[in-house]
Protein backbone atom coordinates (compact mmCIF):
# COMPACT_ATOMS: atom_id res chain seq x y z
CA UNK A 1 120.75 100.81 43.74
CA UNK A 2 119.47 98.66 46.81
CA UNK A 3 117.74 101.97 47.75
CA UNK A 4 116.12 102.23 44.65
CA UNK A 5 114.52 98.64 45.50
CA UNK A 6 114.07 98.29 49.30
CA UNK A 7 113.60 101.48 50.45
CA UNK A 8 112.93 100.59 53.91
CA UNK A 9 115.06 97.65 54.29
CA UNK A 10 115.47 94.29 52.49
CA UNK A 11 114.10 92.69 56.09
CA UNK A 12 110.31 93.77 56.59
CA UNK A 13 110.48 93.15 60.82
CA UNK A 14 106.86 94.11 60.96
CA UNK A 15 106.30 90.47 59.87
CA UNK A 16 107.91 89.40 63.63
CA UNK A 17 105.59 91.48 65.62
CA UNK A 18 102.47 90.67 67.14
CA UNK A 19 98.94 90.40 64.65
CA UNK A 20 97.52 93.89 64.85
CA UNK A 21 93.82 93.80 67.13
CA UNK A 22 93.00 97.44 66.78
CA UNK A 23 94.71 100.28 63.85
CA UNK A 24 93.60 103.39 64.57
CA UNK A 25 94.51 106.89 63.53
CA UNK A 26 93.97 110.38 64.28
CA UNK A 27 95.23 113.73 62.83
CA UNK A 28 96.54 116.23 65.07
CA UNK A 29 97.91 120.10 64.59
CA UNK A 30 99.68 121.10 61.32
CA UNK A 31 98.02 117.60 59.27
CA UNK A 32 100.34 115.15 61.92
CA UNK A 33 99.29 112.03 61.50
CA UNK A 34 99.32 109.40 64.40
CA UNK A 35 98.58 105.75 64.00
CA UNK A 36 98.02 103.25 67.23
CA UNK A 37 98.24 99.44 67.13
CA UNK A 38 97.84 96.89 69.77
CA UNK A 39 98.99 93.93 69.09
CA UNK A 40 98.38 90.73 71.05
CA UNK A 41 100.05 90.55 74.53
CA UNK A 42 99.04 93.87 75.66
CA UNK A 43 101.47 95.84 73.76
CA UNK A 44 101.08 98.69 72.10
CA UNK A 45 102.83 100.33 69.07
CA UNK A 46 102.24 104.08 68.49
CA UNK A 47 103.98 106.01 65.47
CA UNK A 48 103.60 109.60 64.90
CA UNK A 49 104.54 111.09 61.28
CA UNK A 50 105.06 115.14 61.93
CA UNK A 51 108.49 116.84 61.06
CA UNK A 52 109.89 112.95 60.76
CA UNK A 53 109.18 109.49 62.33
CA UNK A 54 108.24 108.81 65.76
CA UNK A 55 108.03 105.24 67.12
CA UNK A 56 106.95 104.34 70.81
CA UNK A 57 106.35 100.68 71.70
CA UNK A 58 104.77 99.96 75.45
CA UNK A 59 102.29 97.86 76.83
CA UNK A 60 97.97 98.49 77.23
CA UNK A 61 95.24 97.59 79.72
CA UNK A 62 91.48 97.38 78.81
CA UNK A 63 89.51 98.90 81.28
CA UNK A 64 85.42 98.61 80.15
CA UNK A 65 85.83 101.36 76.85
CA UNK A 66 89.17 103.03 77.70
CA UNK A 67 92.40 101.73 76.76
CA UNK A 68 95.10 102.90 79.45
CA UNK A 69 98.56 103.63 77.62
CA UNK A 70 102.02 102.75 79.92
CA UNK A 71 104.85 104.53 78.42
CA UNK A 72 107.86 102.91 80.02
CA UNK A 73 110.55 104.75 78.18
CA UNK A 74 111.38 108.11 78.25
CA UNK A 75 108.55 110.28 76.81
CA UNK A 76 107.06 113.92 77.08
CA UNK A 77 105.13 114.42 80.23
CA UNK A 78 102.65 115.58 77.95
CA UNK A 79 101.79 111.78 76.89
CA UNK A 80 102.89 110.28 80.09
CA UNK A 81 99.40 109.04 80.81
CA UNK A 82 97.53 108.82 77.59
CA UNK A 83 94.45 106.56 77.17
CA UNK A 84 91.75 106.10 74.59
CA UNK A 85 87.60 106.18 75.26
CA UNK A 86 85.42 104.29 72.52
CA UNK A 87 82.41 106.72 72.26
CA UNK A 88 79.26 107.00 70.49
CA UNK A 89 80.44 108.02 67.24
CA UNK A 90 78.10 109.98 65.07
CA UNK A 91 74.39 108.31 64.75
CA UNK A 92 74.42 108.17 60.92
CA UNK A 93 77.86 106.20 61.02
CA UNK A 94 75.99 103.51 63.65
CA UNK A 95 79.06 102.67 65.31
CA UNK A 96 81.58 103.49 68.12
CA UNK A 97 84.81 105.74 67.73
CA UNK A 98 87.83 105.96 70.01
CA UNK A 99 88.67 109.06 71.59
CA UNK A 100 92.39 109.82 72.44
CA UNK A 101 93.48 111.44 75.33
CA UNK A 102 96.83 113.02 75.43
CA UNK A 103 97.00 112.84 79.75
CA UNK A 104 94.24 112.40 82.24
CA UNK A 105 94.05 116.14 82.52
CA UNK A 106 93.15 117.02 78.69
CA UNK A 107 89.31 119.03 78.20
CA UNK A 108 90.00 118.06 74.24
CA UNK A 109 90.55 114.94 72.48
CA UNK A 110 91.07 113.69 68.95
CA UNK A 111 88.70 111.40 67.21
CA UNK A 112 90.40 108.39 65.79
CA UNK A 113 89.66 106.56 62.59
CA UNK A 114 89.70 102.93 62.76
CA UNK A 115 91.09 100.68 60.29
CA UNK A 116 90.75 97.37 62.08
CA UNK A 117 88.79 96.20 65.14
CA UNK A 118 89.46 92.45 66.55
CA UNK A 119 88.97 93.86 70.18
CA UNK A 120 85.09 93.49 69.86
């Protein structure tokens, strides 16, 4: 029956974290979702909702525009050196999107949508 009520847990442990500064998402191949937060204290939370739950949790620089990702834990060396560009979003929208970036060697990224900005 506890199911029934607290699906994900009687304790909500989001509440212990860090106040979000930037939520941002972007969709990737096959409608997966991925959703960034960083939090205060340069760290980072990034979740990734495809064929189940993934749930990384590292640390972030700001460089100028681009956020630089360190993955300390194991991780595919696809994302091993992921960052994020704000750029010039569309001129009708007036305002500046993030850009992620899989590794430093990607051609292609994925426009994010952001849900909160405290960073600016």
């Amino acid at each position: 029956m506890s199911l029934l009520l607290f699906p994900s847990g009687i304790i909500d442990f989001t509440k212990f974290e860090a106040p979000d500064l930037l939520v941002a998402q972007y969709e990737g191949v096959a409608n997966c979702t991925s959703t960034l937060r960083l939090k205060a204290g340069e760290r980072f939370v990034k979740s990734s909702a495809c064929f189940g739950m993934d749930e990384k949790s590292e640390s972030y620089k700001m460089v100028g525009d681009t956020i630089r990702l360190t993955f300390d834990e194991e991780i595919s060396a696809h994302e091993k050196y992921a960052y994020a560009v704000f750029r010039p979003a569309l001129k009708a929208q007036g305002k500046e999107i993030p850009a992620y970036y899989a590794n430093s060697a990607a051609q292609d990224s994925y426009p994010m949508i952001i849900y909160e900005n405290k960073l600016r």
